[in-house]
PDB file of N, CA and C in Angstrom:
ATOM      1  N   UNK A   1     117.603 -77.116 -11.128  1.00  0.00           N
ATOM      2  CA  UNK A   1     118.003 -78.405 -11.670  1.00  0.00           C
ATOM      3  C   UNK A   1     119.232 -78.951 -10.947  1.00  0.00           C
ATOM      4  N   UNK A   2     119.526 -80.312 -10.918  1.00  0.00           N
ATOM      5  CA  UNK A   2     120.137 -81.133 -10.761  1.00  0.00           C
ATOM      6  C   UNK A   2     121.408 -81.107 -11.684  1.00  0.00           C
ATOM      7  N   UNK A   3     123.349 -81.228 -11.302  1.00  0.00           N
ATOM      8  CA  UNK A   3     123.975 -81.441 -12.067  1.00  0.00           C
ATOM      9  C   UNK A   3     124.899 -82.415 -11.382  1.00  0.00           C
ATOM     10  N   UNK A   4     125.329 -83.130 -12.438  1.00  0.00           N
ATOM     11  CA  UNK A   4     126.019 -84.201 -12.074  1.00  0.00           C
ATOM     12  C   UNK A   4     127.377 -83.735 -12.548  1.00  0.00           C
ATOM     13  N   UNK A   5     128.952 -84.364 -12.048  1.00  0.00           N
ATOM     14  CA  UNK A   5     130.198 -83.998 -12.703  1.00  0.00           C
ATOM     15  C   UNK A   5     130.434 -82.645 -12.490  1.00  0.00           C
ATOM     16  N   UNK A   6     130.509 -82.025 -11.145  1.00  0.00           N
ATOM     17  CA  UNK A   6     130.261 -80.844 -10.628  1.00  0.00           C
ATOM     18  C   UNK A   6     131.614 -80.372 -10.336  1.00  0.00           C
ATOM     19  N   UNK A   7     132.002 -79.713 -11.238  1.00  0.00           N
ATOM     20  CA  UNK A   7     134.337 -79.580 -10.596  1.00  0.00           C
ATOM     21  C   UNK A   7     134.094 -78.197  -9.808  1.00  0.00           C
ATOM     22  N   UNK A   8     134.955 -77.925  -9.025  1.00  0.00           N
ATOM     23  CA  UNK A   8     135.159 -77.043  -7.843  1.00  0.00           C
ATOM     24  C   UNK A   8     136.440 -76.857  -7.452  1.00  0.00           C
ATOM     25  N   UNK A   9     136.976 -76.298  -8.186  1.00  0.00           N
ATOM     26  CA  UNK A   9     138.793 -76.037  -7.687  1.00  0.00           C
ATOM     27  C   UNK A   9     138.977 -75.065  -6.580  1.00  0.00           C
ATOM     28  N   UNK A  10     139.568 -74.841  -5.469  1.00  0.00           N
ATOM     29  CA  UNK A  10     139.679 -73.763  -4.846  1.00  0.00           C
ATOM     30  C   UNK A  10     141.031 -73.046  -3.929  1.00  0.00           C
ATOM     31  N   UNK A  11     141.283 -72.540  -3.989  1.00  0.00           N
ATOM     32  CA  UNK A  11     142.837 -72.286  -3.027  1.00  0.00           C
ATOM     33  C   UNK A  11     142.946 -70.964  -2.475  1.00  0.00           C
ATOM     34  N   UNK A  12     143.611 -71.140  -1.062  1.00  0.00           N
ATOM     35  CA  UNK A  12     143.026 -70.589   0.577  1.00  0.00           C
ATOM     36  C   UNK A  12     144.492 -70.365   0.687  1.00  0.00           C
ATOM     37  N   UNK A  13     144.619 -69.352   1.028  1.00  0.00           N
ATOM     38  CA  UNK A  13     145.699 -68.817   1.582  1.00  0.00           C
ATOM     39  C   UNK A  13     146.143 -67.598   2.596  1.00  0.00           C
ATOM     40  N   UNK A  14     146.826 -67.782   3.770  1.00  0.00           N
ATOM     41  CA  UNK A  14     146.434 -66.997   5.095  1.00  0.00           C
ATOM     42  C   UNK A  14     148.057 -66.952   5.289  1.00  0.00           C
ATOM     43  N   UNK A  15     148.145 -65.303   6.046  1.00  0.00           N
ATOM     44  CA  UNK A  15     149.228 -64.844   6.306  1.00  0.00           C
ATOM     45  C   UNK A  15     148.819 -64.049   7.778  1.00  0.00           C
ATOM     46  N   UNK A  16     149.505 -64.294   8.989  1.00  0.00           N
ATOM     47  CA  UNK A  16     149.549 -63.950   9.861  1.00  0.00           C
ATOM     48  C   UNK A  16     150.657 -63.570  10.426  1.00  0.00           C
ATOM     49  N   UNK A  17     150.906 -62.608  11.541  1.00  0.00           N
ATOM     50  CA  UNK A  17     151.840 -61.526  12.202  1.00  0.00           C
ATOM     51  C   UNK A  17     151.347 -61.251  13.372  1.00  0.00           C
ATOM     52  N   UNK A  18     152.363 -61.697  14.442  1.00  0.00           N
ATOM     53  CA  UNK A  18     151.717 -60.973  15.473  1.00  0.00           C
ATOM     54  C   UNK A  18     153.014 -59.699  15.857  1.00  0.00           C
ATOM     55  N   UNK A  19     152.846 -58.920  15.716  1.00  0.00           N
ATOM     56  CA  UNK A  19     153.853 -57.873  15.728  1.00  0.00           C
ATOM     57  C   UNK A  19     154.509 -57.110  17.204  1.00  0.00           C
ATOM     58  N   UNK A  20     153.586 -57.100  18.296  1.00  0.00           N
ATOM     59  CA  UNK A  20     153.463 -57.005  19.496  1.00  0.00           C
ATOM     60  C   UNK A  20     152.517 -57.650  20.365  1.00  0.00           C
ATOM     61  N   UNK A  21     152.877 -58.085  21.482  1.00  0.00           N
ATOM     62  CA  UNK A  21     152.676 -58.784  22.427  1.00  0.00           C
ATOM     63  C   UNK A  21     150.545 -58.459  22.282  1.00  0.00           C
ATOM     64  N   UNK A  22     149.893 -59.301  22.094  1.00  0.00           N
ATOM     65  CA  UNK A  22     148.336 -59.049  21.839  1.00  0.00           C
ATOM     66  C   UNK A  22     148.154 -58.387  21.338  1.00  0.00           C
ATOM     67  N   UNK A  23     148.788 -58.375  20.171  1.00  0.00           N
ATOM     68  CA  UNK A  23     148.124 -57.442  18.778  1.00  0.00           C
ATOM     69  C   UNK A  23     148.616 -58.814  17.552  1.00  0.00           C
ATOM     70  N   UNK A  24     147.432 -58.923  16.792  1.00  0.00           N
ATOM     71  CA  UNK A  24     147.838 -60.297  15.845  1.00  0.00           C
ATOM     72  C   UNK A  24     146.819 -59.044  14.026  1.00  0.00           C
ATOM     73  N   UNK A  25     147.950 -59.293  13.139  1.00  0.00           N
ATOM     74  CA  UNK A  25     147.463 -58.703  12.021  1.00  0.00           C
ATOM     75  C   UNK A  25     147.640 -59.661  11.020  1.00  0.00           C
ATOM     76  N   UNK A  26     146.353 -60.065  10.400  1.00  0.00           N
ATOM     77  CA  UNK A  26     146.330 -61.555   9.761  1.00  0.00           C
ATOM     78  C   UNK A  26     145.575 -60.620   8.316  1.00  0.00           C
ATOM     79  N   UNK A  27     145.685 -61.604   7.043  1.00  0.00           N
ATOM     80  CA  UNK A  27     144.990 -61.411   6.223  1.00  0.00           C
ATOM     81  C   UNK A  27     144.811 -63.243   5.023  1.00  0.00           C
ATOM     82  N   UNK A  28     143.663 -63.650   4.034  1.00  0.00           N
ATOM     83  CA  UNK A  28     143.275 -64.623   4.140  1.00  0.00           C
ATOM     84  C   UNK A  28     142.610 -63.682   2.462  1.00  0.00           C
ATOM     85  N   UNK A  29     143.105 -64.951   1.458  1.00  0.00           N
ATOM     86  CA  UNK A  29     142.876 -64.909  -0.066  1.00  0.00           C
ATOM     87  C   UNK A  29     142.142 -65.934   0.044  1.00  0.00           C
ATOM     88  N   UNK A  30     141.678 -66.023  -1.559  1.00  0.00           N
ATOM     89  CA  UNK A  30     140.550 -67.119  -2.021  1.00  0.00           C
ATOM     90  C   UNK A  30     140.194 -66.836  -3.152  1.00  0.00           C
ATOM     91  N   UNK A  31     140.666 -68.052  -3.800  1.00  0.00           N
ATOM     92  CA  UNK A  31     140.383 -68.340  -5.520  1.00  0.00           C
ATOM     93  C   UNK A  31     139.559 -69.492  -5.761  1.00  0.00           C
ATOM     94  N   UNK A  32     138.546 -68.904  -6.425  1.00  0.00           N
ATOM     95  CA  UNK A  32     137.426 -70.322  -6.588  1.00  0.00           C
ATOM     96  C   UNK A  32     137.244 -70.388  -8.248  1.00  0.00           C
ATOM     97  N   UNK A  33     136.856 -71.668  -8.797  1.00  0.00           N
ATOM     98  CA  UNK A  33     136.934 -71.887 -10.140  1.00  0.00           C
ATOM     99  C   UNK A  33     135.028 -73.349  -9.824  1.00  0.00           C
ATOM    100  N   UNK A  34     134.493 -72.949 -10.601  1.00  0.00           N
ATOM    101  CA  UNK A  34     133.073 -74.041 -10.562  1.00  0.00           C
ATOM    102  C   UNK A  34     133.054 -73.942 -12.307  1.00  0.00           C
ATOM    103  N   UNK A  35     132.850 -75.618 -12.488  1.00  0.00           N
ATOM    104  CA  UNK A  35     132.471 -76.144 -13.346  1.00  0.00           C
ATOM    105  C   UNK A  35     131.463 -77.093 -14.321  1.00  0.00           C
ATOM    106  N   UNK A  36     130.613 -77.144 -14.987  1.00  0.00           N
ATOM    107  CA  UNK A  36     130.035 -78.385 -15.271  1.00  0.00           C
ATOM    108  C   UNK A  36     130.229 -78.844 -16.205  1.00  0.00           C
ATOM    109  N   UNK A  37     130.711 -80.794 -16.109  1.00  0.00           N
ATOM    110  CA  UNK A  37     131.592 -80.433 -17.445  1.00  0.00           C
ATOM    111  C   UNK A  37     130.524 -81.402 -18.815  1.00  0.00           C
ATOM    112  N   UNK A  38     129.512 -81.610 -17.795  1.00  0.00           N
ATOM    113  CA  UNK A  38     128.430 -82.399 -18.965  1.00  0.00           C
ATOM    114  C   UNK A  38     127.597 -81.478 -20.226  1.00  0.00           C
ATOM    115  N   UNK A  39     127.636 -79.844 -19.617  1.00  0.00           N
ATOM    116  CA  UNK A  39     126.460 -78.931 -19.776  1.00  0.00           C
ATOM    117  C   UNK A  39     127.966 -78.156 -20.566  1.00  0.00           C
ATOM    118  N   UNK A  40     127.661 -77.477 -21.698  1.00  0.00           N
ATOM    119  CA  UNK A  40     128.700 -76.967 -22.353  1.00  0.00           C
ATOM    120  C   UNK A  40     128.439 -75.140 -22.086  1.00  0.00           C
ATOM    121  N   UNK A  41     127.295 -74.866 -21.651  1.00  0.00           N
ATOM    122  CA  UNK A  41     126.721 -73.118 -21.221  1.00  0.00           C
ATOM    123  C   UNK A  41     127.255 -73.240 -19.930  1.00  0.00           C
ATOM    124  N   UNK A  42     127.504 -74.271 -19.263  1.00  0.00           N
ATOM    125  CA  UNK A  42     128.488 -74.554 -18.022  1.00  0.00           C
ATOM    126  C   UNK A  42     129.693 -74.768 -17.448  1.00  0.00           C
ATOM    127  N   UNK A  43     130.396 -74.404 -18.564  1.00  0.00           N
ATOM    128  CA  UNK A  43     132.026 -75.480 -18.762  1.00  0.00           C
ATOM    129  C   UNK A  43     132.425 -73.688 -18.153  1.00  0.00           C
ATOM    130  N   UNK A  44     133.534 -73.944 -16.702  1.00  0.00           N
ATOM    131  CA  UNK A  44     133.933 -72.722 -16.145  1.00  0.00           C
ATOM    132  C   UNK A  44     132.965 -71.295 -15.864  1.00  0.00           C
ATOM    133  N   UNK A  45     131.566 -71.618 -15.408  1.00  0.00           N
ATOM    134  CA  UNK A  45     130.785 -70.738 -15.583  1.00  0.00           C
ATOM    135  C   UNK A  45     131.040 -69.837 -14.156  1.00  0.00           C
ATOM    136  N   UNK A  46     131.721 -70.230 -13.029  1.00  0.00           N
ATOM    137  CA  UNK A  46     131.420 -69.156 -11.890  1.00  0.00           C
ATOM    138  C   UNK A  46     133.094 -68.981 -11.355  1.00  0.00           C
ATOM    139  N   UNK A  47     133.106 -67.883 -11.237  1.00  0.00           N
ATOM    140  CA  UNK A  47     134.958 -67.698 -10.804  1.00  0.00           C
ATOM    141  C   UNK A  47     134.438 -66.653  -9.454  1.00  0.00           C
ATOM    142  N   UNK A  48     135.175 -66.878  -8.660  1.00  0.00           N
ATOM    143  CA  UNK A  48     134.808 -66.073  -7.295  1.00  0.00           C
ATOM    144  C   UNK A  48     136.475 -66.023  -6.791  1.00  0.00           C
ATOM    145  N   UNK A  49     137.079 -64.846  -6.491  1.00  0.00           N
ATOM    146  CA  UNK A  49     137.841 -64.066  -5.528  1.00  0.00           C
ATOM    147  C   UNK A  49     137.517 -63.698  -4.519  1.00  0.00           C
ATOM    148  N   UNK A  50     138.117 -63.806  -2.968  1.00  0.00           N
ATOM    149  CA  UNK A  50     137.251 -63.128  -2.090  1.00  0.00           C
ATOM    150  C   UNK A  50     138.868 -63.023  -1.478  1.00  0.00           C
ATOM    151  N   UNK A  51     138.470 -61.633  -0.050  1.00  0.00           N
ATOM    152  CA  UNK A  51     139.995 -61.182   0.360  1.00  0.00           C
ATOM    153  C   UNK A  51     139.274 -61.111   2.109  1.00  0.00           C
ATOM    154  N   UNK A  52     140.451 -60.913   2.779  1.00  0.00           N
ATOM    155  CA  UNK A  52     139.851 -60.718   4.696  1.00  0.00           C
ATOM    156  C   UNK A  52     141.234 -60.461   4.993  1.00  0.00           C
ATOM    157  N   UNK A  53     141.045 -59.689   5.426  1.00  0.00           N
ATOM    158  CA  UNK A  53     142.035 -58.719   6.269  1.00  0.00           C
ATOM    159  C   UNK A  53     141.670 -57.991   7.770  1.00  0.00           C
ATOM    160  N   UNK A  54     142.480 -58.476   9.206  1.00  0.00           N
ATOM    161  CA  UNK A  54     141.795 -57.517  10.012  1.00  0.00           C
ATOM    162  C   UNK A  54     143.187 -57.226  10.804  1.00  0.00           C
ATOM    163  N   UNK A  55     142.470 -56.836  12.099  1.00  0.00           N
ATOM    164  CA  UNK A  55     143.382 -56.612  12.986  1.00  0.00           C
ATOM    165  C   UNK A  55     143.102 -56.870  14.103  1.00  0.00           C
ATOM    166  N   UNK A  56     143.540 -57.609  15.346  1.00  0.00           N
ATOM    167  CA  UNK A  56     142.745 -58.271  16.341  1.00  0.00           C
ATOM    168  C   UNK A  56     143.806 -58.214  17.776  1.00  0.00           C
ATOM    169  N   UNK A  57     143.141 -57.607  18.940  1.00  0.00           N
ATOM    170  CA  UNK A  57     143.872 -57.204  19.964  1.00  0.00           C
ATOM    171  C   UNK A  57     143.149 -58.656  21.291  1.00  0.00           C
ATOM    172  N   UNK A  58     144.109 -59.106  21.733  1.00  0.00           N
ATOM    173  CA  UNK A  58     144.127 -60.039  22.656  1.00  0.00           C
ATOM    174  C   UNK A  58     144.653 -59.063  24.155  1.00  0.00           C
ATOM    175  N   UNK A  59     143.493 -58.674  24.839  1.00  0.00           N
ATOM    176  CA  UNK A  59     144.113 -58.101  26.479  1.00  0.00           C
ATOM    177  C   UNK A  59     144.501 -58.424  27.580  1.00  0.00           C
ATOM    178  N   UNK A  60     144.149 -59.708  27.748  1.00  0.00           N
ATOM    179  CA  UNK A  60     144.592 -60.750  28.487  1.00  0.00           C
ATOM    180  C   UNK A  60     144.819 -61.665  28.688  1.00  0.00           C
ATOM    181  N   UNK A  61     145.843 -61.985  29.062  1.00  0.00           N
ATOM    182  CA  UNK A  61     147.232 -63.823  28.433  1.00  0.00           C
ATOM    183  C   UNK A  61     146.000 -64.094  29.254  1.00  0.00           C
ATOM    184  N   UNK A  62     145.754 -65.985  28.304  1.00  0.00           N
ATOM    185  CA  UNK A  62     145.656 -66.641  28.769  1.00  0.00           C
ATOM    186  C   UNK A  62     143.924 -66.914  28.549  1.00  0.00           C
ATOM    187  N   UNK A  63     143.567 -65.864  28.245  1.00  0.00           N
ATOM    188  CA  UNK A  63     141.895 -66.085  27.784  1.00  0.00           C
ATOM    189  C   UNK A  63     141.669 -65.942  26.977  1.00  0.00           C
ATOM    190  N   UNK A  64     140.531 -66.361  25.919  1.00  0.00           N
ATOM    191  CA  UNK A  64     140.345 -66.199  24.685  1.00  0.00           C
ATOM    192  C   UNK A  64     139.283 -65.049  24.419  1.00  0.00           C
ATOM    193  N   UNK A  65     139.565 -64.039  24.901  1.00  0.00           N
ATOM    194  CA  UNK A  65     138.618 -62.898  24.422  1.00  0.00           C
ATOM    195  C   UNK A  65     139.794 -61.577  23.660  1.00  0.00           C
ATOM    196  N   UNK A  66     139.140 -61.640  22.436  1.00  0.00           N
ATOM    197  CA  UNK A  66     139.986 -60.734  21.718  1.00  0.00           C
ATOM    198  C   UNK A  66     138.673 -58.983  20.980  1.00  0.00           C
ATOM    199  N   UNK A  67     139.508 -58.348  20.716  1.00  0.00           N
ATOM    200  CA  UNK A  67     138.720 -57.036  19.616  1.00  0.00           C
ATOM    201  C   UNK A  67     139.069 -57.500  18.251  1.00  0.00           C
ATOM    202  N   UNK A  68     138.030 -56.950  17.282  1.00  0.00           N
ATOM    203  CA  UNK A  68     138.989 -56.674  16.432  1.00  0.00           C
ATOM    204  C   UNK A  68     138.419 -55.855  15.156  1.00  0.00           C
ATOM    205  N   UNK A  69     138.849 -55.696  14.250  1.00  0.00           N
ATOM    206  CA  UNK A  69     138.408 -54.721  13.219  1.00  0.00           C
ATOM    207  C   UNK A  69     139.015 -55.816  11.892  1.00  0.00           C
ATOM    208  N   UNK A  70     137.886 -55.840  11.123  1.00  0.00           N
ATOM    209  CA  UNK A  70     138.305 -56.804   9.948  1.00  0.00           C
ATOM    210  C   UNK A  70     137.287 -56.250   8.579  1.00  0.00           C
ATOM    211  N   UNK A  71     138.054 -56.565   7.369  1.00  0.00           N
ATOM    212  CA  UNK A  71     137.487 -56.313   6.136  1.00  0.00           C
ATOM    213  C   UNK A  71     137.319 -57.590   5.274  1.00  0.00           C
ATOM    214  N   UNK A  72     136.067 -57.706   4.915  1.00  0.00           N
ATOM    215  CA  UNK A  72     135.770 -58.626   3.972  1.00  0.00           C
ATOM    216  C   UNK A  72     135.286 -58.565   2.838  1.00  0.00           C
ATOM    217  N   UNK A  73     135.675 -58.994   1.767  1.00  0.00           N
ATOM    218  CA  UNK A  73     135.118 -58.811   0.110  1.00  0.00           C
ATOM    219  C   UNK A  73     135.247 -60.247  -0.541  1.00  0.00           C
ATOM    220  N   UNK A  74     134.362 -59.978  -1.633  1.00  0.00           N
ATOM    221  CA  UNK A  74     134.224 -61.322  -2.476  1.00  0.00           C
ATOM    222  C   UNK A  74     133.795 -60.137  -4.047  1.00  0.00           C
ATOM    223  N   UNK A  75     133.899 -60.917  -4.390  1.00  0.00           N
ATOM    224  CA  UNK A  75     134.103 -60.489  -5.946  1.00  0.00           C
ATOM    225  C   UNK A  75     133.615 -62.174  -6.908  1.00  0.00           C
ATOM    226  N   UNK A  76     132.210 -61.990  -7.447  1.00  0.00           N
ATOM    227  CA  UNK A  76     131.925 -63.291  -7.870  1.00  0.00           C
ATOM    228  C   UNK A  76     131.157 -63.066  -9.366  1.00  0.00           C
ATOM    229  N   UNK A  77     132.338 -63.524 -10.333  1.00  0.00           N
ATOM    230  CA  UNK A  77     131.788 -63.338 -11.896  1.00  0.00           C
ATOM    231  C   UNK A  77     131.160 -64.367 -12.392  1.00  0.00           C
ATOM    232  N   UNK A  78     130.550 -64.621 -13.657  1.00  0.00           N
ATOM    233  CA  UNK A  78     129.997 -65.928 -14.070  1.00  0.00           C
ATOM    234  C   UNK A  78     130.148 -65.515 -15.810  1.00  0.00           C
ATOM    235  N   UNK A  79     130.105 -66.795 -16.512  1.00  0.00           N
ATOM    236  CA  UNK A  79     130.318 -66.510 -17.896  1.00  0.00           C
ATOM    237  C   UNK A  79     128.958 -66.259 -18.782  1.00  0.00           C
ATOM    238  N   UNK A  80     129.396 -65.479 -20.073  1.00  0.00           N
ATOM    239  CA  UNK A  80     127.969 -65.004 -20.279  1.00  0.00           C
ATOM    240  C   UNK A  80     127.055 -66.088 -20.954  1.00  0.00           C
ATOM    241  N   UNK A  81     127.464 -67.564 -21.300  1.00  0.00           N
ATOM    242  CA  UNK A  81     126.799 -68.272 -21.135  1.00  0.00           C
ATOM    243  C   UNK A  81     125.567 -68.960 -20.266  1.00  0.00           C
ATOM    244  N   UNK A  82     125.872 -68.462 -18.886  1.00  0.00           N
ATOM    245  CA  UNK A  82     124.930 -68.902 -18.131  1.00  0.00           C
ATOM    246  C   UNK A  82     124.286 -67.773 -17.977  1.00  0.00           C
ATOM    247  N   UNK A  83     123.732 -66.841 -18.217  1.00  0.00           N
ATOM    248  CA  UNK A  83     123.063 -65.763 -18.158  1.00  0.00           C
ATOM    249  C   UNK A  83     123.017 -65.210 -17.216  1.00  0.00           C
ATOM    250  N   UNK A  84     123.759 -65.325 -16.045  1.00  0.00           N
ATOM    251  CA  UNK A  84     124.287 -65.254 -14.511  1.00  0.00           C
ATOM    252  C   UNK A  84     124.521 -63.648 -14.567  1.00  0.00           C
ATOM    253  N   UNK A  85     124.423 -62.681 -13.640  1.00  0.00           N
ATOM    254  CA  UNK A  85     125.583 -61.527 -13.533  1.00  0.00           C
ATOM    255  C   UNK A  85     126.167 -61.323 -12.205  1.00  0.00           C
ATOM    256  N   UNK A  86     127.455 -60.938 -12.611  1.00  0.00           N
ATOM    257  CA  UNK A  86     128.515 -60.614 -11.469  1.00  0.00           C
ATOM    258  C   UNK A  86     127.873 -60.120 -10.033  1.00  0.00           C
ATOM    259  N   UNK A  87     128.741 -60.369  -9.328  1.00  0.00           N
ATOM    260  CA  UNK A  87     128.205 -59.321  -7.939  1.00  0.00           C
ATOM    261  C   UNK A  87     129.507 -58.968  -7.037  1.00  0.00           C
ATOM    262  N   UNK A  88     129.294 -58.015  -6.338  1.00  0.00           N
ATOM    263  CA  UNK A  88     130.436 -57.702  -5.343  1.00  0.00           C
ATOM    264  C   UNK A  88     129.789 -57.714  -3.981  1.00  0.00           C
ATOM    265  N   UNK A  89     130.577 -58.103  -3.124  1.00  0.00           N
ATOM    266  CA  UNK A  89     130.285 -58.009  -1.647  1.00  0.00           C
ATOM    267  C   UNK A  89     131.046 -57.715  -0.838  1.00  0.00           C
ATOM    268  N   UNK A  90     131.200 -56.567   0.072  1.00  0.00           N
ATOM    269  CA  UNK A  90     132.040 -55.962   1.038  1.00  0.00           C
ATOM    270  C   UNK A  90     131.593 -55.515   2.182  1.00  0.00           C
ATOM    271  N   UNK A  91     132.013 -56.254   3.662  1.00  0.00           N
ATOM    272  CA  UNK A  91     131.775 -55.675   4.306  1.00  0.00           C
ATOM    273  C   UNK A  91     132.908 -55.072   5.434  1.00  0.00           C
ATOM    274  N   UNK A  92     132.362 -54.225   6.577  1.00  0.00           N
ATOM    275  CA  UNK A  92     133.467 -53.807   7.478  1.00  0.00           C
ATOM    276  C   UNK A  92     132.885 -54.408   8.663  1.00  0.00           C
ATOM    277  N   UNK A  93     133.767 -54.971   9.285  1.00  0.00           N
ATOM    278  CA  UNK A  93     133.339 -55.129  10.991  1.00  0.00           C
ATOM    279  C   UNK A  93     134.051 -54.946  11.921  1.00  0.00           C
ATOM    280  N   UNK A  94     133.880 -54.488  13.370  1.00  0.00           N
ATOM    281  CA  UNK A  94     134.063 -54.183  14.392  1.00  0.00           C
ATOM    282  C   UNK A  94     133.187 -54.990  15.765  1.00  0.00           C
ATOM    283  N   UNK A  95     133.926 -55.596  16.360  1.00  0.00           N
ATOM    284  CA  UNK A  95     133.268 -56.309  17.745  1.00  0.00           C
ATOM    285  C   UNK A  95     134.022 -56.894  18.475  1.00  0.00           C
ATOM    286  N   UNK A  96     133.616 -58.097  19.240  1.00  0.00           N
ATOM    287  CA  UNK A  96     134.746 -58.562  20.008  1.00  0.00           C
ATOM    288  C   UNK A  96     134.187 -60.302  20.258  1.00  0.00           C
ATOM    289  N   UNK A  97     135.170 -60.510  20.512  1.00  0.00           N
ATOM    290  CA  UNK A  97     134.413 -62.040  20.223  1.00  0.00           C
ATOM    291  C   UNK A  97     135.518 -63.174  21.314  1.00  0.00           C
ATOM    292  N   UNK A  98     134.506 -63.676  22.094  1.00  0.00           N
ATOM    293  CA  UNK A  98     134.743 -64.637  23.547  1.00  0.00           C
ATOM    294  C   UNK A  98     134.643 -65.793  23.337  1.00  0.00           C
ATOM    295  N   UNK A  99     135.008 -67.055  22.976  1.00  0.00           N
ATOM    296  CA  UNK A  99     135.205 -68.074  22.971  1.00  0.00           C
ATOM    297  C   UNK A  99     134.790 -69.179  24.339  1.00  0.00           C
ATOM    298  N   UNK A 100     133.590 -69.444  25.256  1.00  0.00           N
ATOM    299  CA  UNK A 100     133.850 -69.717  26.364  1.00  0.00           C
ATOM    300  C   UNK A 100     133.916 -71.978  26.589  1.00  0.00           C
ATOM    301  N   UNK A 101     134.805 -71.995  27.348  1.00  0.00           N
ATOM    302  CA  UNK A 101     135.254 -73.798  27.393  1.00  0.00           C
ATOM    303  C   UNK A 101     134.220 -74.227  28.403  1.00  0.00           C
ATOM    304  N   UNK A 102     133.110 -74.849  27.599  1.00  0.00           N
ATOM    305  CA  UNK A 102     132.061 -75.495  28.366  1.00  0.00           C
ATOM    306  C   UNK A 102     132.829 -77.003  28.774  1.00  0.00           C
ATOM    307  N   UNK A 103     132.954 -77.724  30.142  1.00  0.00           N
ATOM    308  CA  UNK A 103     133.211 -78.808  30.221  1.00  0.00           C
ATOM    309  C   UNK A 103     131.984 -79.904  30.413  1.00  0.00           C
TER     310      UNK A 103
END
């Protein structure tokens, strides 16, 4: 179904460090709030947390190819009005990732 009057609050927040010369250690919050405020089994029905944290090595000035190792989770509840159930999601990654400037 279709809902109209759809609220969505959300707030993002990122903390970064680069501690030595191509080494950058960042991490990145997230608070989500969904609402419907016509449907009353809907009023604040989905709340989602999610977290990212990695660590990312840059080897050579001047190019954009970095490593890195990062953790990701979400954490997403719903009220027992909507007959919804919770879920968790976590993953780990490892790779490397090249950026290349097509002109």
């Amino acid at each position: 179904p279709c809902f109209e009057n759809v609220f969505q609050k959300s707030i993002v927040v990122k903390a970064e460090w680069q501690f030595a010369e191509g080494w950058n250690l960042w991490a990145k919050g997230m608070y989500e709030t969904v609402s419907v405020r016509d449907v009353a089994p809907l009023h604040n029905y989905r709340k989602s947390a999610g977290h990212m944290g990695g660590l990312e090595y840059y080897p050579f000035d001047g190019q954009n190819l970095r490593f890195y190792l990062a953790w990701i989770g979400r954490h997403v509840s719903f009220s027992e009005a909507s007959g919804l159930q919770a879920f968790d999601r976590n993953r780990i990654e490892l790779g490397l990732m090249c950026r290349l400037k097509l002109h």
